[in-house]
PDB file of N, CA and C in Angstrom:
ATOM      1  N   UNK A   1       4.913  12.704   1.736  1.00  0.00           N
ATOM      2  CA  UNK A   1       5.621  11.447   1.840  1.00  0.00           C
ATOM      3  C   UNK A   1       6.793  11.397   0.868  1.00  0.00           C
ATOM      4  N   UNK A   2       6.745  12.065  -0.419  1.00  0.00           N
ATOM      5  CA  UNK A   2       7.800  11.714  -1.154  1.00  0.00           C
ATOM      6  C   UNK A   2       7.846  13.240  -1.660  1.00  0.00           C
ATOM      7  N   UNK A   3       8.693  14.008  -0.591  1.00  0.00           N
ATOM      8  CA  UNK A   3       8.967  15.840  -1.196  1.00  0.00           C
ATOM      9  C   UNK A   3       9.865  15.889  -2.161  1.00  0.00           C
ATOM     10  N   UNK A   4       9.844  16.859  -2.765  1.00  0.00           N
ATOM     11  CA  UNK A   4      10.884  16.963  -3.991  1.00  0.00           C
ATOM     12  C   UNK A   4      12.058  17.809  -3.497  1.00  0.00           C
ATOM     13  N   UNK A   5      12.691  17.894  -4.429  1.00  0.00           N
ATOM     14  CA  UNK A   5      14.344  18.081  -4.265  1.00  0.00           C
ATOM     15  C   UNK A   5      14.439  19.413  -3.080  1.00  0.00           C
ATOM     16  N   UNK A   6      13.342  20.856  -3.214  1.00  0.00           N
ATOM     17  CA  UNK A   6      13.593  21.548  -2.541  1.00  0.00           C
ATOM     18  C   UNK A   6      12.820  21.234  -1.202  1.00  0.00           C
ATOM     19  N   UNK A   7      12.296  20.123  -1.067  1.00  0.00           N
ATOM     20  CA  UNK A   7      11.232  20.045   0.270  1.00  0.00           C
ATOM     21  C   UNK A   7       9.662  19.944  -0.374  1.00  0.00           C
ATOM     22  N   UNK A   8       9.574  20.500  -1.368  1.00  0.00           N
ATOM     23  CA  UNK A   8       7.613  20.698  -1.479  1.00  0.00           C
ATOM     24  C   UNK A   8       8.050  19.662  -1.983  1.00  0.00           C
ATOM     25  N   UNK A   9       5.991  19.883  -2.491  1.00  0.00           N
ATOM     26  CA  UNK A   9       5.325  18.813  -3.158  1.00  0.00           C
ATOM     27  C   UNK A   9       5.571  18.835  -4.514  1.00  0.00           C
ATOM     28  N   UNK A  10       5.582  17.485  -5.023  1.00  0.00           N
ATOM     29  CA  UNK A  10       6.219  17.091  -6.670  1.00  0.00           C
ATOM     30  C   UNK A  10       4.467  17.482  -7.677  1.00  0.00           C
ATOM     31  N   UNK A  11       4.335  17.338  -8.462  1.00  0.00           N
ATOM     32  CA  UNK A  11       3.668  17.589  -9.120  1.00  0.00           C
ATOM     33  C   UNK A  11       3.258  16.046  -9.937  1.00  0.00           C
ATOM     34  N   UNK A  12       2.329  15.415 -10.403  1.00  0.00           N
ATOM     35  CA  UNK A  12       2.205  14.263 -10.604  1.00  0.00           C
ATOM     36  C   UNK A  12       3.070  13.895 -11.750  1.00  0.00           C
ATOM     37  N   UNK A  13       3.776  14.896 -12.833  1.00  0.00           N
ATOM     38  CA  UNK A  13       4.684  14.113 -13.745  1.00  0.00           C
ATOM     39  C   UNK A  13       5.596  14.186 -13.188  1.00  0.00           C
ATOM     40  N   UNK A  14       6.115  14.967 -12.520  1.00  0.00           N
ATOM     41  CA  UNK A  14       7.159  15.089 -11.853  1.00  0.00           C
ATOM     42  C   UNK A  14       7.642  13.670 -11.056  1.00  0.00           C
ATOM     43  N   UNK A  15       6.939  14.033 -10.325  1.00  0.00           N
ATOM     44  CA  UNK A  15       6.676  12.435  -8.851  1.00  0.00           C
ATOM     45  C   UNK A  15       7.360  10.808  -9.918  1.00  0.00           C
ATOM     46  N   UNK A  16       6.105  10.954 -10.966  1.00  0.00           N
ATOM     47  CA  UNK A  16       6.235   9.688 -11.760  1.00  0.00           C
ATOM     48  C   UNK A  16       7.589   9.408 -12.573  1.00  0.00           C
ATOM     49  N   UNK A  17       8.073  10.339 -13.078  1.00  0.00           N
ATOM     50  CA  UNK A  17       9.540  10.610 -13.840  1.00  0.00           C
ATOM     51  C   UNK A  17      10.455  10.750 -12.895  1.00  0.00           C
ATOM     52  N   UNK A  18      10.213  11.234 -11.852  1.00  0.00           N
ATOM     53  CA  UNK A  18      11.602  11.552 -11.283  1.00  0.00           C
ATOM     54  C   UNK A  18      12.273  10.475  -9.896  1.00  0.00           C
ATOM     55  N   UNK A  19      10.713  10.036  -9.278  1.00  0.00           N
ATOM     56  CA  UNK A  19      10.667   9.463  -8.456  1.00  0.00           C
ATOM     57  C   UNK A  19      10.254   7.912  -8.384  1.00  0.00           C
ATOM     58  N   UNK A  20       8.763   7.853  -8.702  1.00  0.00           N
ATOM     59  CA  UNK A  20       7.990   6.343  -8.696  1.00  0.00           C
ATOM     60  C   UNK A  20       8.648   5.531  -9.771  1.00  0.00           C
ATOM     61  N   UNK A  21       8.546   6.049 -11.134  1.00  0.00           N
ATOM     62  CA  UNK A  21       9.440   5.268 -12.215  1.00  0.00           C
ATOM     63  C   UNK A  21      10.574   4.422 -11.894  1.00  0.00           C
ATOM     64  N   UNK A  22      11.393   5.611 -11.230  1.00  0.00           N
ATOM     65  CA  UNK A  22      12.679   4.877 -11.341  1.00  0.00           C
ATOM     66  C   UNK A  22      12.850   4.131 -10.374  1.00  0.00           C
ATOM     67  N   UNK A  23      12.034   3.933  -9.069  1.00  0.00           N
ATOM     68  CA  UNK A  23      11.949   3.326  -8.268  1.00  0.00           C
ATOM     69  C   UNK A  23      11.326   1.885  -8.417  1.00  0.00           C
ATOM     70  N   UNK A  24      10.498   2.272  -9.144  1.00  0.00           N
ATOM     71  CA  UNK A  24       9.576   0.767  -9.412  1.00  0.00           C
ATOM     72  C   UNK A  24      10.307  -0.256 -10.729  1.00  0.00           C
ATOM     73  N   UNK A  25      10.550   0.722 -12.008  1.00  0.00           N
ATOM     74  CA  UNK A  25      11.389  -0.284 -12.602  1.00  0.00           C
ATOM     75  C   UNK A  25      12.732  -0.035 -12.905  1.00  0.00           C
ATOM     76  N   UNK A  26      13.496   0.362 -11.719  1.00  0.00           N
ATOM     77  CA  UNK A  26      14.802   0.134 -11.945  1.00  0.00           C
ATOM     78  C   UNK A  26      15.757   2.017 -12.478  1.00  0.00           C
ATOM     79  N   UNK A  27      16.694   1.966 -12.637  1.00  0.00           N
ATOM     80  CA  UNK A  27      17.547   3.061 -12.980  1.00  0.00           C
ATOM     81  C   UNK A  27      18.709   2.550 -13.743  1.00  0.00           C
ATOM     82  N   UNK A  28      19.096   1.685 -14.414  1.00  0.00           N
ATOM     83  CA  UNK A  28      20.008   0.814 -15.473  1.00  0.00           C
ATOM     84  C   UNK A  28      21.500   1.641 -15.194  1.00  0.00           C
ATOM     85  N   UNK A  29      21.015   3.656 -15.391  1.00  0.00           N
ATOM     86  CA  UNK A  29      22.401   3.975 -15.337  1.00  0.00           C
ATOM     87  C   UNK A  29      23.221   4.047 -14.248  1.00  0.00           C
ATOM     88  N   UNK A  30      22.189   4.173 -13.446  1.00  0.00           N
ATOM     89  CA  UNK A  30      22.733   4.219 -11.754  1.00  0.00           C
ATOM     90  C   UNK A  30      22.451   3.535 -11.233  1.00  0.00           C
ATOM     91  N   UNK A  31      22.427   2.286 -11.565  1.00  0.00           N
ATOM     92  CA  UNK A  31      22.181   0.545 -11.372  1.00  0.00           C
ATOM     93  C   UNK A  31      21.851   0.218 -10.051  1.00  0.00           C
ATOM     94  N   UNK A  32      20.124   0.582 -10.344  1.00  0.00           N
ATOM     95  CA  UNK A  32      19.295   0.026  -9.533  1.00  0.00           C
ATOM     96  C   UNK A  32      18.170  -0.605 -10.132  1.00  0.00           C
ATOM     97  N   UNK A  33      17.924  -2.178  -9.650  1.00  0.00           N
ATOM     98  CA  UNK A  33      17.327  -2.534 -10.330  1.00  0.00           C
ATOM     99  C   UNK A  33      16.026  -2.567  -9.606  1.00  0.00           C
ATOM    100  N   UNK A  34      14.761  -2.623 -10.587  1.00  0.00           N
ATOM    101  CA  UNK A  34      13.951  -2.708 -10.443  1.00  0.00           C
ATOM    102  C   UNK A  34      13.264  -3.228  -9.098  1.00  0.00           C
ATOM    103  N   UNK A  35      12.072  -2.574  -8.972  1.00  0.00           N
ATOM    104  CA  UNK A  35      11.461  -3.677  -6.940  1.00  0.00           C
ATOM    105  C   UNK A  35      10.574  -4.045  -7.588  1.00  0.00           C
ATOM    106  N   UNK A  36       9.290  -3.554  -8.456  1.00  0.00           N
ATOM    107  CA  UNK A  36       8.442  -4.668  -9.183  1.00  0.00           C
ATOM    108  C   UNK A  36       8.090  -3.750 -10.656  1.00  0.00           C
ATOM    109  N   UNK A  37       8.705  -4.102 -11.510  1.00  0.00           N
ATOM    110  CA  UNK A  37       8.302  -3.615 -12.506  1.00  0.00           C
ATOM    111  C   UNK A  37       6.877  -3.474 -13.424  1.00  0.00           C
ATOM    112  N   UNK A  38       6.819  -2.243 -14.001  1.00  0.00           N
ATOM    113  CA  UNK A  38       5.356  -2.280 -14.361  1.00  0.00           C
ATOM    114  C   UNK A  38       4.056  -1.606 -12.861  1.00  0.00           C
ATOM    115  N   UNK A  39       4.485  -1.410 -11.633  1.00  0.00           N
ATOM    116  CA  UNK A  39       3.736  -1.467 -10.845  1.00  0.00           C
ATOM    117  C   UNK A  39       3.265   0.289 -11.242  1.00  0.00           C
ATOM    118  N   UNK A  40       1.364   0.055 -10.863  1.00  0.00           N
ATOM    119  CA  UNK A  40       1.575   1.505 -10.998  1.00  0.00           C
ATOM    120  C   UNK A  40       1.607   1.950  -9.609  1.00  0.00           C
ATOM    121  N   UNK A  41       1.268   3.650  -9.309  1.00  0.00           N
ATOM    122  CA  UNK A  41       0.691   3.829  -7.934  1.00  0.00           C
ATOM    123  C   UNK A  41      -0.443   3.688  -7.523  1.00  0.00           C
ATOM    124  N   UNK A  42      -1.307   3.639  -8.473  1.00  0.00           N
ATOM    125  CA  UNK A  42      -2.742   3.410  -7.662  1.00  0.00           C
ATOM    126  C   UNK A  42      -2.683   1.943  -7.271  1.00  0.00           C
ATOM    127  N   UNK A  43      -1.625   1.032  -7.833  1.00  0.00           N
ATOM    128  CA  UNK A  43      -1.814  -0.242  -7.511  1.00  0.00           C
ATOM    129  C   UNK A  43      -1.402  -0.368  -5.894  1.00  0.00           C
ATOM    130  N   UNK A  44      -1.014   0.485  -5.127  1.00  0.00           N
ATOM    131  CA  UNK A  44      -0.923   0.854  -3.696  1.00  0.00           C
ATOM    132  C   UNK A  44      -2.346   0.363  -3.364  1.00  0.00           C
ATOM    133  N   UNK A  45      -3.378   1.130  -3.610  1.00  0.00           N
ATOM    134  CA  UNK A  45      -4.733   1.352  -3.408  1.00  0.00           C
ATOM    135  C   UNK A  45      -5.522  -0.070  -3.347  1.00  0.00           C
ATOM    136  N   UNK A  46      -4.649  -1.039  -4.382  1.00  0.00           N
ATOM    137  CA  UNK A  46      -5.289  -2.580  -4.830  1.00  0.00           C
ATOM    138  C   UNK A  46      -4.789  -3.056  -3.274  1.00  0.00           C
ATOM    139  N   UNK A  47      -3.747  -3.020  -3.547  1.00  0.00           N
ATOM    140  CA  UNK A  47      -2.905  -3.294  -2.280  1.00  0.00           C
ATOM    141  C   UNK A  47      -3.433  -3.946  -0.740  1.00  0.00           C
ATOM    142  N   UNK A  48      -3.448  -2.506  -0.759  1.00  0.00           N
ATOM    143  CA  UNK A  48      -3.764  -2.118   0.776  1.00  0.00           C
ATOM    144  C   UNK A  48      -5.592  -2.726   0.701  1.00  0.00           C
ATOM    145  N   UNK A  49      -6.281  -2.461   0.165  1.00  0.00           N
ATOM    146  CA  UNK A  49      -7.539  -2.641   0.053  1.00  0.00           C
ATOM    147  C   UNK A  49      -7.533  -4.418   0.164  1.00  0.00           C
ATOM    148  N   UNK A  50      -6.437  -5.384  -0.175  1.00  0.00           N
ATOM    149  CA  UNK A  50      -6.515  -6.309  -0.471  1.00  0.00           C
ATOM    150  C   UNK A  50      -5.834  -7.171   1.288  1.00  0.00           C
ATOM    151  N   UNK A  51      -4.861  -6.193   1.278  1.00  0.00           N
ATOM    152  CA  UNK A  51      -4.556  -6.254   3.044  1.00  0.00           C
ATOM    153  C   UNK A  51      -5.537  -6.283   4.204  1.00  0.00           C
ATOM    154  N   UNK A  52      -6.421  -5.496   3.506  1.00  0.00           N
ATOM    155  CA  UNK A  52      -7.333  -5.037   4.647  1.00  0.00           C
ATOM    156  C   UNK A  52      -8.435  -6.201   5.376  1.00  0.00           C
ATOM    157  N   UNK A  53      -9.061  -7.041   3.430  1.00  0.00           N
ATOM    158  CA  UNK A  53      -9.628  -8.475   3.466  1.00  0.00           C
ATOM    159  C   UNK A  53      -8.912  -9.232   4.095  1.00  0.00           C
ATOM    160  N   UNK A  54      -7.672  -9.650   3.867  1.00  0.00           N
ATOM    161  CA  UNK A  54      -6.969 -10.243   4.332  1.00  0.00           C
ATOM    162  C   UNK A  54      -6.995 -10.335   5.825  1.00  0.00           C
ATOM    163  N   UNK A  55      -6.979  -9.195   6.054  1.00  0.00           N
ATOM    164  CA  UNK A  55      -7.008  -9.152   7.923  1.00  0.00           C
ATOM    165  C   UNK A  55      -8.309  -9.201   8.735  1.00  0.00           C
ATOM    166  N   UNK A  56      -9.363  -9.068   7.954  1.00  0.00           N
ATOM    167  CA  UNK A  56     -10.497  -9.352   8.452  1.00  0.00           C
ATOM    168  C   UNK A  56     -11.156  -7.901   8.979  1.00  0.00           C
ATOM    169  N   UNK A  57     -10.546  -6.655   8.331  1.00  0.00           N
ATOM    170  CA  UNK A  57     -11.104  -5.981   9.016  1.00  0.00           C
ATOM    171  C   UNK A  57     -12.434  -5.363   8.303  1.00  0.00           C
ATOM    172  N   UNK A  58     -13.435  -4.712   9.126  1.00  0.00           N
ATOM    173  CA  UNK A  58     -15.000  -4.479   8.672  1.00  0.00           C
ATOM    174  C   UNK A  58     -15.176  -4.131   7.180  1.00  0.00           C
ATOM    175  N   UNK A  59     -16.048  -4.386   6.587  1.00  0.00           N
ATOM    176  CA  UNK A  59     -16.008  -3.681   5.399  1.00  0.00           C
ATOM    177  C   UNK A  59     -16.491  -1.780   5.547  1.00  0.00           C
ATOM    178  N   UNK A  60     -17.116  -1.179   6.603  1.00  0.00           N
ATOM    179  CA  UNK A  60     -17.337  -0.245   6.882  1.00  0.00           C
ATOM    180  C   UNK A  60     -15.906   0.717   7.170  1.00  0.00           C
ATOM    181  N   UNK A  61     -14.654  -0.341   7.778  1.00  0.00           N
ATOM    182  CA  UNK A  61     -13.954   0.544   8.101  1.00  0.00           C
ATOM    183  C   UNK A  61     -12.661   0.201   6.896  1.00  0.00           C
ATOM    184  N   UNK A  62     -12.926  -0.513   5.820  1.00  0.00           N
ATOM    185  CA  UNK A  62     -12.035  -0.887   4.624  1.00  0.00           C
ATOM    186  C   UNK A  62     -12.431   0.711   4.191  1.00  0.00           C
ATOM    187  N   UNK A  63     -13.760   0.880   3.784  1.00  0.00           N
ATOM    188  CA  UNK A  63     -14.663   2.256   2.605  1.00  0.00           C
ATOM    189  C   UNK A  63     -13.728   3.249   3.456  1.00  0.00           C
ATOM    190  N   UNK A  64     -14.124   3.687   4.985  1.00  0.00           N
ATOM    191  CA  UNK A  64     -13.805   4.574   5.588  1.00  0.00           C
ATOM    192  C   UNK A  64     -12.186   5.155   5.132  1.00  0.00           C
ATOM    193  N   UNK A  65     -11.785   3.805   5.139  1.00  0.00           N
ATOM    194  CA  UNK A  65      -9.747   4.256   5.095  1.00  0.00           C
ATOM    195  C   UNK A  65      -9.732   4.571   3.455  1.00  0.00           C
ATOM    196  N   UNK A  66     -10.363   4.019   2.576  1.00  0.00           N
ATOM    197  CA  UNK A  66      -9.921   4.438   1.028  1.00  0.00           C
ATOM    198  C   UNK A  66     -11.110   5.693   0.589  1.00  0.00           C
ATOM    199  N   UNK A  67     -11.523   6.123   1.348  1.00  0.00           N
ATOM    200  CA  UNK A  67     -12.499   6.947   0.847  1.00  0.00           C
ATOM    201  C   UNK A  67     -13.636   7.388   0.534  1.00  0.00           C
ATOM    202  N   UNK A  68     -14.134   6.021   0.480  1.00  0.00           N
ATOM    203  CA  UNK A  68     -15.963   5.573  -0.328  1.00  0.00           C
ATOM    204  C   UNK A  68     -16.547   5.383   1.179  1.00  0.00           C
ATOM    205  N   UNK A  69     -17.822   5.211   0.456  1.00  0.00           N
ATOM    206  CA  UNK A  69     -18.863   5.060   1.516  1.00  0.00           C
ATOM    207  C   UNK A  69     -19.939   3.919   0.710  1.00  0.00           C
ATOM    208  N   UNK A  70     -20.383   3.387   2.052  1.00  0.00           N
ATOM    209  CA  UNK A  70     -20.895   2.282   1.475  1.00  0.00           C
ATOM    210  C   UNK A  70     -22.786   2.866   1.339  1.00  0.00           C
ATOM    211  N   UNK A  71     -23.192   2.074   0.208  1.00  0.00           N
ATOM    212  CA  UNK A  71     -24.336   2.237  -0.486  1.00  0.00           C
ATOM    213  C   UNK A  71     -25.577   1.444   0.524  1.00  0.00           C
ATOM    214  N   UNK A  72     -26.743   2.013   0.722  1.00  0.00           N
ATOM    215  CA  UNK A  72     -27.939   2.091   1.702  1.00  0.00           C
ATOM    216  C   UNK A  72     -27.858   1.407   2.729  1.00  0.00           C
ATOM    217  N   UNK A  73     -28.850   0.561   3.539  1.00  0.00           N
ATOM    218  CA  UNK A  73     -28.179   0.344   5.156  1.00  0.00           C
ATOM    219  C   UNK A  73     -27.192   0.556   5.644  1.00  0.00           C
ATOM    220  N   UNK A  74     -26.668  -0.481   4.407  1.00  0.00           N
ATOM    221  CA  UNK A  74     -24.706  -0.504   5.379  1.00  0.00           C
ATOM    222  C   UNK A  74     -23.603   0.431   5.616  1.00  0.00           C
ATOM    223  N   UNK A  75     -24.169   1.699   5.063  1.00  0.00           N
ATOM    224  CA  UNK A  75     -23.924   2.690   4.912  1.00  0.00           C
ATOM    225  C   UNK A  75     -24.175   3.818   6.005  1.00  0.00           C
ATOM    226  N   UNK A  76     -25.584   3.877   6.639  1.00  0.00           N
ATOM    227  CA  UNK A  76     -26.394   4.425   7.094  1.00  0.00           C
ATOM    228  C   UNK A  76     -26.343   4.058   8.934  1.00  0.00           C
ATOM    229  N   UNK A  77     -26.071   2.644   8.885  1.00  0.00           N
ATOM    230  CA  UNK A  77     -26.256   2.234   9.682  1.00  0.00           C
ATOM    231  C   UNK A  77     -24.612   1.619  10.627  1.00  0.00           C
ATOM    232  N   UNK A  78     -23.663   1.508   9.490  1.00  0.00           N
ATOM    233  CA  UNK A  78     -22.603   0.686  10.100  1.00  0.00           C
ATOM    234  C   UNK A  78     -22.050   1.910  10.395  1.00  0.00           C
ATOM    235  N   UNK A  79     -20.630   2.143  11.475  1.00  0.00           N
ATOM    236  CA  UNK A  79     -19.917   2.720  11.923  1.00  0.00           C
ATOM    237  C   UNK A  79     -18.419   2.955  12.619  1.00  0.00           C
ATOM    238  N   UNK A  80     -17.560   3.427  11.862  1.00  0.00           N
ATOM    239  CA  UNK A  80     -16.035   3.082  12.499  1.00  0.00           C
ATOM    240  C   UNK A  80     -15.690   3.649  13.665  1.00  0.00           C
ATOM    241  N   UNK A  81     -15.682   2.261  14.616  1.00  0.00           N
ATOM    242  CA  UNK A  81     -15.095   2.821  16.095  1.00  0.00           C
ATOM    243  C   UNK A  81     -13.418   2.689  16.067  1.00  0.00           C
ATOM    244  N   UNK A  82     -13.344   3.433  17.268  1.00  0.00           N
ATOM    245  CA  UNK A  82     -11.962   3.659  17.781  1.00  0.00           C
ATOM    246  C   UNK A  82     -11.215   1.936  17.756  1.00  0.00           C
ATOM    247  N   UNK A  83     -11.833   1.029  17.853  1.00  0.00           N
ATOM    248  CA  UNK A  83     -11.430  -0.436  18.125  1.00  0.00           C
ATOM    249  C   UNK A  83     -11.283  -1.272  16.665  1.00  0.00           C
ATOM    250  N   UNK A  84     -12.011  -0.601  15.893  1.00  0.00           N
ATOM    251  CA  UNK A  84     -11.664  -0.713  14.369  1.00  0.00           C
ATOM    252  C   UNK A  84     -10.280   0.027  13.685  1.00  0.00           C
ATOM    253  N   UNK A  85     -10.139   0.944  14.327  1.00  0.00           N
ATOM    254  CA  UNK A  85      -9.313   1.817  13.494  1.00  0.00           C
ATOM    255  C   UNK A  85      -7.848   1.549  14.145  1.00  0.00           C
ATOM    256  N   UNK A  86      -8.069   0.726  15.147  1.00  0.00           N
ATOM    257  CA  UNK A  86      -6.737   0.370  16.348  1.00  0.00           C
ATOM    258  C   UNK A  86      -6.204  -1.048  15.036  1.00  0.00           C
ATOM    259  N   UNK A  87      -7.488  -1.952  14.712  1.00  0.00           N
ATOM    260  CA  UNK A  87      -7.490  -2.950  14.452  1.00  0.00           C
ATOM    261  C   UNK A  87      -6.097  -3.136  13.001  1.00  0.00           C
ATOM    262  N   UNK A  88      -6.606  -1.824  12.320  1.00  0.00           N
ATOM    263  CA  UNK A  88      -5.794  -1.534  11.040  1.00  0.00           C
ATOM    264  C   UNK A  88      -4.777  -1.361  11.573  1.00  0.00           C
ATOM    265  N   UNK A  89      -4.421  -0.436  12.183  1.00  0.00           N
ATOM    266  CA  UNK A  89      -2.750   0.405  12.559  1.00  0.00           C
ATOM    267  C   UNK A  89      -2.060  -1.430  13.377  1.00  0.00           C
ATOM    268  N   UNK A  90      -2.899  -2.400  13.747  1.00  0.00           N
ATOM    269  CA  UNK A  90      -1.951  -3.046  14.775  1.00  0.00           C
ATOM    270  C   UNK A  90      -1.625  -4.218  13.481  1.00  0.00           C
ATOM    271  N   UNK A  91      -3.155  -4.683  12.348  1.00  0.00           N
ATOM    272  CA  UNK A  91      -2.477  -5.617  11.514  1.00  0.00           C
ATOM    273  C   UNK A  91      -1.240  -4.731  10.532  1.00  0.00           C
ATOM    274  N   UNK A  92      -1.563  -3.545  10.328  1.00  0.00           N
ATOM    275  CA  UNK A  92      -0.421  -2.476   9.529  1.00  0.00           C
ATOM    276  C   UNK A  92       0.994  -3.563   9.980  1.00  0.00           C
ATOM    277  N   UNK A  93       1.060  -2.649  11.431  1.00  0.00           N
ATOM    278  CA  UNK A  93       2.158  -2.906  11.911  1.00  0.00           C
ATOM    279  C   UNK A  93       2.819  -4.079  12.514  1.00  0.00           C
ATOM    280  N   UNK A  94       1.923  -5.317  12.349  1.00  0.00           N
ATOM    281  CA  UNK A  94       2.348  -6.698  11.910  1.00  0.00           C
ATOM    282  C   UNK A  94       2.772  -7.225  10.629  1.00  0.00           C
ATOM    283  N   UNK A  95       2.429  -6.508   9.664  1.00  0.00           N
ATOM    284  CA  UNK A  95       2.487  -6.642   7.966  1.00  0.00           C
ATOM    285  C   UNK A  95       4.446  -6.038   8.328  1.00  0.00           C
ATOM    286  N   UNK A  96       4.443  -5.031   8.958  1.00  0.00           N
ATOM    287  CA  UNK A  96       5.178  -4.009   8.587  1.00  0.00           C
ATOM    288  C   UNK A  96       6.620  -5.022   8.912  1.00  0.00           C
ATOM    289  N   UNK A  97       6.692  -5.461  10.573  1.00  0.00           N
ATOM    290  CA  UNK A  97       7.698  -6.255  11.558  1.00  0.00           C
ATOM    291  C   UNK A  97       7.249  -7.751  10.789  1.00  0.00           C
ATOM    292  N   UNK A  98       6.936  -8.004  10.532  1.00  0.00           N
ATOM    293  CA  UNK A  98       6.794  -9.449   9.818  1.00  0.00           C
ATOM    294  C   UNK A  98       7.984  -9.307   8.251  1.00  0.00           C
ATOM    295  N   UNK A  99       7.455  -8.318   7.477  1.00  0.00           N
ATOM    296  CA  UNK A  99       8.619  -7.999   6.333  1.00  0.00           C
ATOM    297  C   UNK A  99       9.866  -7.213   6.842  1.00  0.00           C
ATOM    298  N   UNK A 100      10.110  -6.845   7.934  1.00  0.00           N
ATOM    299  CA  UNK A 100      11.602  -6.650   8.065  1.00  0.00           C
ATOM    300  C   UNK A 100      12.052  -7.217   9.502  1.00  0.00           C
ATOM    301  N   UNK A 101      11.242  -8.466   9.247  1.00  0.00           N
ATOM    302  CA  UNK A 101      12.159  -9.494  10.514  1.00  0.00           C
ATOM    303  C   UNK A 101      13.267 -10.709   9.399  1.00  0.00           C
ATOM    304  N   UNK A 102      14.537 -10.585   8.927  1.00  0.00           N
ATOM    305  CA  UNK A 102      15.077 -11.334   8.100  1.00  0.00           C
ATOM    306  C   UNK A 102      15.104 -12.705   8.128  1.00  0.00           C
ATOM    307  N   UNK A 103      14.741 -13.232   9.263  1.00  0.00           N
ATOM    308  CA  UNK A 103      14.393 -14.772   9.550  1.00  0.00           C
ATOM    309  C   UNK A 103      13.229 -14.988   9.331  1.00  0.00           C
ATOM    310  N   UNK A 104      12.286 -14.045   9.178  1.00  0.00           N
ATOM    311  CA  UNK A 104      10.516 -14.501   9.144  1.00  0.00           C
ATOM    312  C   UNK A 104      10.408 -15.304   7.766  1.00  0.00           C
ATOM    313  N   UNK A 105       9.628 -16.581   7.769  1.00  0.00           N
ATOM    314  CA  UNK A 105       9.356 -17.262   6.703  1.00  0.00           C
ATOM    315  C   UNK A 105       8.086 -16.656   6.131  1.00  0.00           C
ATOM    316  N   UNK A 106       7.037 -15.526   6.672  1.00  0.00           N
ATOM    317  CA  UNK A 106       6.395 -14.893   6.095  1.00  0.00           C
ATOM    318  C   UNK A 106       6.480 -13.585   5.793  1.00  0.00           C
ATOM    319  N   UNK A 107       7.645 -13.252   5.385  1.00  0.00           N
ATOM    320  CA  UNK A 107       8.368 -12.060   4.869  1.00  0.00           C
ATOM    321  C   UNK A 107       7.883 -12.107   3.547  1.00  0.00           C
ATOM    322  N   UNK A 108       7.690 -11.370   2.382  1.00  0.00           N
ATOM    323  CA  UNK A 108       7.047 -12.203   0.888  1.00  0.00           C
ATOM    324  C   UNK A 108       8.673 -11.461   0.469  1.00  0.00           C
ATOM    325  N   UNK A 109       9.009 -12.097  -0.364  1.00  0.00           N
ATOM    326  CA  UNK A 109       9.980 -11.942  -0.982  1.00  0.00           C
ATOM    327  C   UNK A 109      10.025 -11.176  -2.518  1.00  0.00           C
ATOM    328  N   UNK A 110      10.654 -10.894  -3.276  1.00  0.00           N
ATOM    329  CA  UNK A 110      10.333  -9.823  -4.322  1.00  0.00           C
ATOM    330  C   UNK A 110       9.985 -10.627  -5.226  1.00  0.00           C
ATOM    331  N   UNK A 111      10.455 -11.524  -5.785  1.00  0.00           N
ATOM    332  CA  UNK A 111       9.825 -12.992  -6.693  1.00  0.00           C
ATOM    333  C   UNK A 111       8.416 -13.255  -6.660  1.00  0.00           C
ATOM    334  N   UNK A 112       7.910 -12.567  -4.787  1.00  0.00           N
ATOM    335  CA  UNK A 112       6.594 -13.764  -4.676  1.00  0.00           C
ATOM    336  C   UNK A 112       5.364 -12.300  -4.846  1.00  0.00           C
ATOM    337  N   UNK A 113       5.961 -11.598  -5.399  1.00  0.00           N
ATOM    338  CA  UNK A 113       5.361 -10.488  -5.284  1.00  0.00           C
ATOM    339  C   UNK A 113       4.445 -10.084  -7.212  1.00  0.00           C
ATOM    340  N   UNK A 114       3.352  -9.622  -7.451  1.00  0.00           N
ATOM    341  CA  UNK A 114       2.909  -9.422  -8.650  1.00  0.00           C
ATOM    342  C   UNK A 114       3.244  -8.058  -8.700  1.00  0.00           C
ATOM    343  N   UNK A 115       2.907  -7.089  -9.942  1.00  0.00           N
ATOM    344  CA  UNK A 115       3.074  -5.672 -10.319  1.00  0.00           C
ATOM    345  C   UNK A 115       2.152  -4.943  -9.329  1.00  0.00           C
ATOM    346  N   UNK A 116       1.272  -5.500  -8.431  1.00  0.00           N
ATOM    347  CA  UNK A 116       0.452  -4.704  -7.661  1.00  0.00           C
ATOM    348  C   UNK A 116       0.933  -4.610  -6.466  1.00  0.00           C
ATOM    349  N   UNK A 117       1.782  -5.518  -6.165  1.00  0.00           N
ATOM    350  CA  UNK A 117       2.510  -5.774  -5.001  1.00  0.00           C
ATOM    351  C   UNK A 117       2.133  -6.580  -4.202  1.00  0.00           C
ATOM    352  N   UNK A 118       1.085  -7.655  -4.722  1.00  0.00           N
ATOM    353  CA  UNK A 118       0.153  -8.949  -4.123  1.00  0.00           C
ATOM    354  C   UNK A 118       0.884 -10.201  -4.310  1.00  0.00           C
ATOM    355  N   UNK A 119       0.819 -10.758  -3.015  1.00  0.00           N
ATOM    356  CA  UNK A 119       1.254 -12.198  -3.174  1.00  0.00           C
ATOM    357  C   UNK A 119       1.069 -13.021  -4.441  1.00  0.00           C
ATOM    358  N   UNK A 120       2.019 -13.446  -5.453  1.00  0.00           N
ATOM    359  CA  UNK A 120       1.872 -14.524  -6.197  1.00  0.00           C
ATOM    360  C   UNK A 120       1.185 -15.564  -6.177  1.00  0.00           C
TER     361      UNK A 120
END
């Protein structure tokens, strides 16, 4: 998602110094300012995990998309269908056309935004 100068992959100081840093709080000399300062990257992870409540989707298929697995029955027993996993990609891509429709009054704006990238 974010290759480095020759095409590969950045290396994690790399990525953070060369790329996420200056992106998140700004570049002063080459005057760009900041999109939310202080944000880290795992705060992606808060994020999206926080999107996911938001949209109502299963808690079986929240674990599934970040990684974890859920602890005894619900674990054992729950399961991500094809109609779950549609469910994410379609609220995704309402999140997505909702913030770059310029008239949408539920666009969040950079003000309304915290260091995690969560609504104020």
């Amino acid at each position: 998602m974010f290759p480095g100068s020759r095409g590969g992959w950045q290396r994690r100081s790399n990525f953070a110094r060369r790329t996420w840093n200056p992106a998140v709080n700004g570049h002063p000399d080459r005057g760009l300012p900041p999109v939310i300062a202080g944000m880290h990257f795992h705060d992606l992870r808060h994020t999206h995990k926080t999107w996911l409540i938001e949209d109502g989707i299963p808690e079986i298929a929240q674990a599934r998309r970040l990684g974890h697995r859920l602890p005894g029955v619900r674990g054992i027993y729950s399961h991500v269908t094809p109609v779950m996993e549609q469910a994410i990609a379609d609220a995704l891509q309402h999140r997505w056309q909702a913030t770059n429709r310029p008239t949408s009054s539920t666009a969040p704006q950079r003000h309304d935004v915290d260091h995690r990238g969560l609504a104020a």
